[in-house]
Protein backbone atom coordinates (compact mmCIF):
# COMPACT_ATOMS: atom_id res chain seq x y z
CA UNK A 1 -38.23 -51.66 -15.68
CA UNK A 2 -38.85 -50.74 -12.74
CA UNK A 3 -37.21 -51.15 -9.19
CA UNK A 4 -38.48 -50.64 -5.66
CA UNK A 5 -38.19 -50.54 -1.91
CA UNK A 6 -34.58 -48.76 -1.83
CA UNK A 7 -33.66 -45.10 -2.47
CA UNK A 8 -31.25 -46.21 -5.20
CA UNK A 9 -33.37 -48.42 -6.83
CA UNK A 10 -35.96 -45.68 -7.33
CA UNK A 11 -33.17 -43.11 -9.03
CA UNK A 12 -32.10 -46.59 -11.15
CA UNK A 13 -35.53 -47.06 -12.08
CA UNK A 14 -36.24 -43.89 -13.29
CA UNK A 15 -33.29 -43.55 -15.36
CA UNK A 16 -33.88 -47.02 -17.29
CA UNK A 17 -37.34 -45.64 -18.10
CA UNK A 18 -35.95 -42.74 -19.01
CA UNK A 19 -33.97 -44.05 -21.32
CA UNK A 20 -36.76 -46.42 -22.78
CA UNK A 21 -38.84 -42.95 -23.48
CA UNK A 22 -36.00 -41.31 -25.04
CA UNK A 23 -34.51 -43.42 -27.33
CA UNK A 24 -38.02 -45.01 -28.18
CA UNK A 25 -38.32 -45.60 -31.86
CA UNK A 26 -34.53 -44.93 -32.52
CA UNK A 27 -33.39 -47.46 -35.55
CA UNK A 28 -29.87 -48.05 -37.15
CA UNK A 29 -29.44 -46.09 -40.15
CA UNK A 30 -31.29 -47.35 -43.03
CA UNK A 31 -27.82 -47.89 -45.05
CA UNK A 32 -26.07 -49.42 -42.11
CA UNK A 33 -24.62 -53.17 -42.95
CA UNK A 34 -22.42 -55.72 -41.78
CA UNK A 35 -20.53 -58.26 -42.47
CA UNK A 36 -22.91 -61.88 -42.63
CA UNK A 37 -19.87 -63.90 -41.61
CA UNK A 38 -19.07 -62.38 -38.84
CA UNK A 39 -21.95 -60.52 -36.79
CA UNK A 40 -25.63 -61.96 -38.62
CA UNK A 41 -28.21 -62.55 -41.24
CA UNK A 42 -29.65 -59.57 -43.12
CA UNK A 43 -32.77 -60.49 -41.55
CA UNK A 44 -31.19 -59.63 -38.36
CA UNK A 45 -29.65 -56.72 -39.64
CA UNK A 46 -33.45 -55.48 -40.69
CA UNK A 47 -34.46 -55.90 -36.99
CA UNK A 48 -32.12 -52.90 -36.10
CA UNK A 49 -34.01 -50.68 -39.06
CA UNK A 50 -37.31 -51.79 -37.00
CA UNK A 51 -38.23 -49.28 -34.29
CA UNK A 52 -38.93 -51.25 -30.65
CA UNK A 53 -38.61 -54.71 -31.58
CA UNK A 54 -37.06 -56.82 -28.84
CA UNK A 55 -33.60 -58.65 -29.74
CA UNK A 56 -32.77 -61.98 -29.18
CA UNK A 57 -30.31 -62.18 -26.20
CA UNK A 58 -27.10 -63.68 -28.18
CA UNK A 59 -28.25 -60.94 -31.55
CA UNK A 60 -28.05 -57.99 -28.82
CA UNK A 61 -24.78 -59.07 -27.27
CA UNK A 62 -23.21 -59.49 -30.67
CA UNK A 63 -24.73 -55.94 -32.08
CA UNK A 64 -23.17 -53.77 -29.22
CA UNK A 65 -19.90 -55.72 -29.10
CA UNK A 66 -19.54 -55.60 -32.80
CA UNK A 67 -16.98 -53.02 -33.34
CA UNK A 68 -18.11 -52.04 -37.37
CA UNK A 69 -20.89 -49.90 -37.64
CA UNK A 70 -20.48 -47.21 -39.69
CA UNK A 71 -22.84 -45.51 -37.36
CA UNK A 72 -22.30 -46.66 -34.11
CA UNK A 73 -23.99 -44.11 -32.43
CA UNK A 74 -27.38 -44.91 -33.98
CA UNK A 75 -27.03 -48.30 -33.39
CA UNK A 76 -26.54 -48.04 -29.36
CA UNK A 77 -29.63 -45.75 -29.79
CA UNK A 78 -31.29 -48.58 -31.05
CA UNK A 79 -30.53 -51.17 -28.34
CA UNK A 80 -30.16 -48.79 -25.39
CA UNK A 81 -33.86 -49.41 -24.37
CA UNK A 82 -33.12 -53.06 -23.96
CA UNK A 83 -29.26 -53.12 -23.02
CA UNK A 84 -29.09 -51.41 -20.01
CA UNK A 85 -31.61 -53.47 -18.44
CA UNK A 86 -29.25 -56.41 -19.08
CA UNK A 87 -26.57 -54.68 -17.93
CA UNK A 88 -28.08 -53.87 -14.68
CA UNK A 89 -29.34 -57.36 -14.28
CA UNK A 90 -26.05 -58.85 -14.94
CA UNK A 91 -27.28 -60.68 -18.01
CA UNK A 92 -24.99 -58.75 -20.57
CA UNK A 93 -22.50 -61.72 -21.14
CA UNK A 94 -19.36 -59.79 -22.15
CA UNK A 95 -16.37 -62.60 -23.13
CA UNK A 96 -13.99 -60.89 -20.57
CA UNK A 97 -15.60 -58.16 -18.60
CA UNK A 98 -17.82 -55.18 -18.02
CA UNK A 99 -15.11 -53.21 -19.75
CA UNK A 100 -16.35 -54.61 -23.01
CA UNK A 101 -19.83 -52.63 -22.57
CA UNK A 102 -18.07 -49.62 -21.18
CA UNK A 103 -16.41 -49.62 -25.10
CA UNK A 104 -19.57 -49.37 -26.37
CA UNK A 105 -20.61 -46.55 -25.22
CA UNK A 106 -17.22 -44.88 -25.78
CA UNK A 107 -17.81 -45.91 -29.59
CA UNK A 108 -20.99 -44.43 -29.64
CA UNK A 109 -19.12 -40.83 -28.49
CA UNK A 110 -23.06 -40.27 -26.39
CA UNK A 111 -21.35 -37.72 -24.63
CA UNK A 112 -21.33 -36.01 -28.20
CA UNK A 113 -24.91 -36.16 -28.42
CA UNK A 114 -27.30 -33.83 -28.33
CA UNK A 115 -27.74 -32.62 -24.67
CA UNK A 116 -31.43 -34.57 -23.65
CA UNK A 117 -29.54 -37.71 -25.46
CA UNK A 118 -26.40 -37.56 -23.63
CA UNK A 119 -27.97 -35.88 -20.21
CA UNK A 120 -29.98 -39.60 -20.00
CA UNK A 121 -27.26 -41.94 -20.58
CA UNK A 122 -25.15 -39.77 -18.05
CA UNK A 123 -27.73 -39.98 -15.33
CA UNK A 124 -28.53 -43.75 -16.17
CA UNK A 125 -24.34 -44.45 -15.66
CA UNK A 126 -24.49 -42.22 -12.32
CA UNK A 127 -27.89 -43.82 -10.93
CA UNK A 128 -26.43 -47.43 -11.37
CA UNK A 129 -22.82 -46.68 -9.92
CA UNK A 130 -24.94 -45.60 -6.67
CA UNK A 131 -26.80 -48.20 -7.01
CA UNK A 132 -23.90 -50.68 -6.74
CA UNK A 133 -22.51 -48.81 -4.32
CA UNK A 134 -25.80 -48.57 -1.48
CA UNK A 135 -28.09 -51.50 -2.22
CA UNK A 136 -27.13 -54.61 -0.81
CA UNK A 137 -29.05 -57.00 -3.48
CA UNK A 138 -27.14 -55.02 -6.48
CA UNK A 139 -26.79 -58.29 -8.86
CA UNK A 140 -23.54 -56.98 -10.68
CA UNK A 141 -20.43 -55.72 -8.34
CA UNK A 142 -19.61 -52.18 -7.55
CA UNK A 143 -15.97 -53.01 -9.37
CA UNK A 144 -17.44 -54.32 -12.56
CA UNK A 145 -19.88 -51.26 -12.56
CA UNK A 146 -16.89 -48.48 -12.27
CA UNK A 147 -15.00 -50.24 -14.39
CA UNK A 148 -17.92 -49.87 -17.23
CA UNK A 149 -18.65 -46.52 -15.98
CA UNK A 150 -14.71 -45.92 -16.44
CA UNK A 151 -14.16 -46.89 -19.49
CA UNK A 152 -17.66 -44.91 -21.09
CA UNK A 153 -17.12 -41.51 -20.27
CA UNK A 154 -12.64 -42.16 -20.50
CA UNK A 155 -12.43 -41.10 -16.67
CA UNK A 156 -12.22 -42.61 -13.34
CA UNK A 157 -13.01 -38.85 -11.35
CA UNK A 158 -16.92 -38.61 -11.38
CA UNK A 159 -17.13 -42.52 -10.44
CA UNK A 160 -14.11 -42.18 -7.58
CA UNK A 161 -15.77 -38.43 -6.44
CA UNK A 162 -18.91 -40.69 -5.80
CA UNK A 163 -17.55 -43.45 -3.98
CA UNK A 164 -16.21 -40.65 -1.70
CA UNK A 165 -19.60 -39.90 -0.98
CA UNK A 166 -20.78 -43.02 0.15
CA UNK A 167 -19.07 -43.57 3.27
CA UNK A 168 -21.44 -46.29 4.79
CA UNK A 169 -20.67 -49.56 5.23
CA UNK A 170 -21.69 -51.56 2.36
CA UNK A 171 -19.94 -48.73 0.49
CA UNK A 172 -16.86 -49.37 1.92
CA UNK A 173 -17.01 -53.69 1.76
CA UNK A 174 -17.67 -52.48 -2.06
CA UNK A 175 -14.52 -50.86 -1.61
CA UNK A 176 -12.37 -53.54 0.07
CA UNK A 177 -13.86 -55.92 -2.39
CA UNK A 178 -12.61 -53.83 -5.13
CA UNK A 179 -8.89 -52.95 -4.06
CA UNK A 180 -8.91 -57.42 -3.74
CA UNK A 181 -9.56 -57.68 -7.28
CA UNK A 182 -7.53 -54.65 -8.66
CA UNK A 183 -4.47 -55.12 -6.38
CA UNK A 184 -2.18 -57.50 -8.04
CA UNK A 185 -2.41 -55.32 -11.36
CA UNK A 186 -2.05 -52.27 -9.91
CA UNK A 187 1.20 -53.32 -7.79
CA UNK A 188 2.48 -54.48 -11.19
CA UNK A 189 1.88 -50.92 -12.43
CA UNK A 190 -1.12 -51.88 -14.57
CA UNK A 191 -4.37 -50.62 -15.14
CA UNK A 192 -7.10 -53.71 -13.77
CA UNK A 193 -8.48 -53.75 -16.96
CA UNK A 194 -7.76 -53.50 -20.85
CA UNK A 195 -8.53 -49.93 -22.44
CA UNK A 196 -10.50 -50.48 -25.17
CA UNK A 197 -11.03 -47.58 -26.70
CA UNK A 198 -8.02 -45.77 -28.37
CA UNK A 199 -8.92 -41.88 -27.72
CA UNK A 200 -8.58 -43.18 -23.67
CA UNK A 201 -5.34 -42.19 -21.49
CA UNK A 202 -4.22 -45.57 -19.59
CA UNK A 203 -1.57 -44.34 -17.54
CA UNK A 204 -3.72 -40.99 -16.61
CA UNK A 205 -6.76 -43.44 -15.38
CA UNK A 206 -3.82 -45.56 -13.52
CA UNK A 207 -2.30 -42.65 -11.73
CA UNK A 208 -5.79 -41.01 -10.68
CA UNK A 209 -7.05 -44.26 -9.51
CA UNK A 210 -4.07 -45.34 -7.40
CA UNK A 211 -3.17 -41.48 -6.16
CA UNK A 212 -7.21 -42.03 -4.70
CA UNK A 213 -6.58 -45.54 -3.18
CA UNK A 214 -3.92 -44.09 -1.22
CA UNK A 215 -4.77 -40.69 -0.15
CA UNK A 216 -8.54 -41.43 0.33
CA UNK A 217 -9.10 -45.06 0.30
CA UNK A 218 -6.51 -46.35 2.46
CA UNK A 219 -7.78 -44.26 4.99
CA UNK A 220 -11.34 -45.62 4.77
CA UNK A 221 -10.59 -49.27 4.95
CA UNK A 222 -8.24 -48.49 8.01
CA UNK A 223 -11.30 -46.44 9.72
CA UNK A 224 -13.84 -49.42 8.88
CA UNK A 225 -11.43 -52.29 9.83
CA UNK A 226 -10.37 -53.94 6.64
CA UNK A 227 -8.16 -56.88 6.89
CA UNK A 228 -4.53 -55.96 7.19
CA UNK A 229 -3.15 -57.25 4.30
CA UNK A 230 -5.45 -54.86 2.01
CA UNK A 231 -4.44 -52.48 3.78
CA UNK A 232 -0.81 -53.05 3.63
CA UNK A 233 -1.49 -53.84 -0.42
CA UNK A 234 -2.29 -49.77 -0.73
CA UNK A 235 0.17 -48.62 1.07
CA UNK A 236 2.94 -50.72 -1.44
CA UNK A 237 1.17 -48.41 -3.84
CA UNK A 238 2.31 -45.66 -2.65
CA UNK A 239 5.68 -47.13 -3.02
CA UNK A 240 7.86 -47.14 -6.46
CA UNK A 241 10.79 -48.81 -7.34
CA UNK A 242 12.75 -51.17 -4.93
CA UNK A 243 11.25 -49.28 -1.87
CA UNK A 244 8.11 -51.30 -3.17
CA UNK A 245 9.58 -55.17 -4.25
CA UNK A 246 11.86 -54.76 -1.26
CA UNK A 247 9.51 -54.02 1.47
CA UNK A 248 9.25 -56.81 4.26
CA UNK A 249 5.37 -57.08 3.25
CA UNK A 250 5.44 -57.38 -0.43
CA UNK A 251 3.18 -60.31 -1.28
CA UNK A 252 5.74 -61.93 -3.66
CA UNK A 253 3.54 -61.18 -6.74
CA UNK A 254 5.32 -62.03 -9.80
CA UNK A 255 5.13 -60.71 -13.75
């Protein structure tokens, strides 16, 4: 796959061929199984033992949401070629959201693989969070994206350090656009989406993301002239307790 005519797209591109060289020929192990009922045929199951053959689009989505491979890892290897292509195209279907993907990867443990393996599924994760982030025709949004990126490596930092970074405008509509769809959650002292993946900290992803919304972000969307009431949304963050519920602005969100 590859994509043109923007900076980003050029890093994007050349991580999803990347990954097509690296994990070319992977297969599931030749023992794997699963259950007929619930995630397909054994025919099916022998396409995953075949090296490079393209999956049908409803037999990918249920092979990296099934959560019952014995060897998960090999099994992402196996569809990685052809999954992140969906994902960056938006086609990956997930029943409730990116996060779904993002457990995939965190099942898979790829930041336990060896170093070329996990050094091109890190660089494919940090080329596409730019990407969302800078190009203006980016199909899937820049929330969705850190969310999945979130929820694969069991840290917000790298994705929030980046977002830093890009200070431009489109960056920082990505950014008002984000604190829209996370604030109601967060003032309810929630994490914006489900953790998935039991070996992730909930309340240490909560804390670093809203500490950054209000000591970087609510900065940024004051500098680029966000409307007032996101603004006023991240600084009830900073609030606890009554001080927050009590506060003449409070939006009257209820739980």
């Amino acid at each position: 796959m590859h994509l043109v005519d923007h900076p980003s797209r050029h890093r994007l591109g050349a991580a999803l061929d990347d990954l097509a060289v690296t994990f070319r020929g992977m297969t599931a192990h030749p023992d794997e199984s699963n259950c007929e009922c619930h995630w397909g045929s054994a025919r099916e199951l022998a396409l995953l033992k075949t090296p490079d053959v393209e999956l049908e689009p409803d037999l990918l989505r249920r092979t990296w949401t099934a959560i019952d491979w014995t060897d998960h890892a090999a099994v992402l290897k196996r569809v990685l070629p052809q999954f992140a292509p969906v994902l960056v195209s938006g086609r990956a279907d997930p029943v409730f959201g990116l996060e779904e993907a993002g457990y995939s990867f965190a099942r898979g443990r790829w930041q336990q693989w060896p170093d070329d393996h996990a050094a091109c599924v890190r660089e494919f994760l940090h080329a596409w969070w730019e990407h969302s982030l800078t190009d203006p025709d980016a199909v899937v949004p820049a929330h969705e994206v850190f969310v999945l990126c979130a929820e694969a490596s069991g840290t917000v930092g790298p994705w929030l350090a980046e977002w830093e970074k890009q200070t431009g405008n489109l960056s920082n509509r990505r950014l008002a656009e984000a604190v829209a769809e996370w604030e109601y959650e967060l003032l309810g002292d929630s994490l914006p989406w489900h953790i998935g993946w039991y070996e992730h900290d909930e309340e240490e992803m909560r804390a670093e993301l809203v500490a950054w919304l209000v000591g970087h972000a609510a900065v940024r969307l004051h500098e680029s002239g966000a409307p007032a009431e996101l603004q006023h949304r991240i600084r009830l963050l900073g609030l606890t307790g009554k001080d927050r519920y009590m506060d003449p602005l409070w939006p009257g969100h209820r739980y």
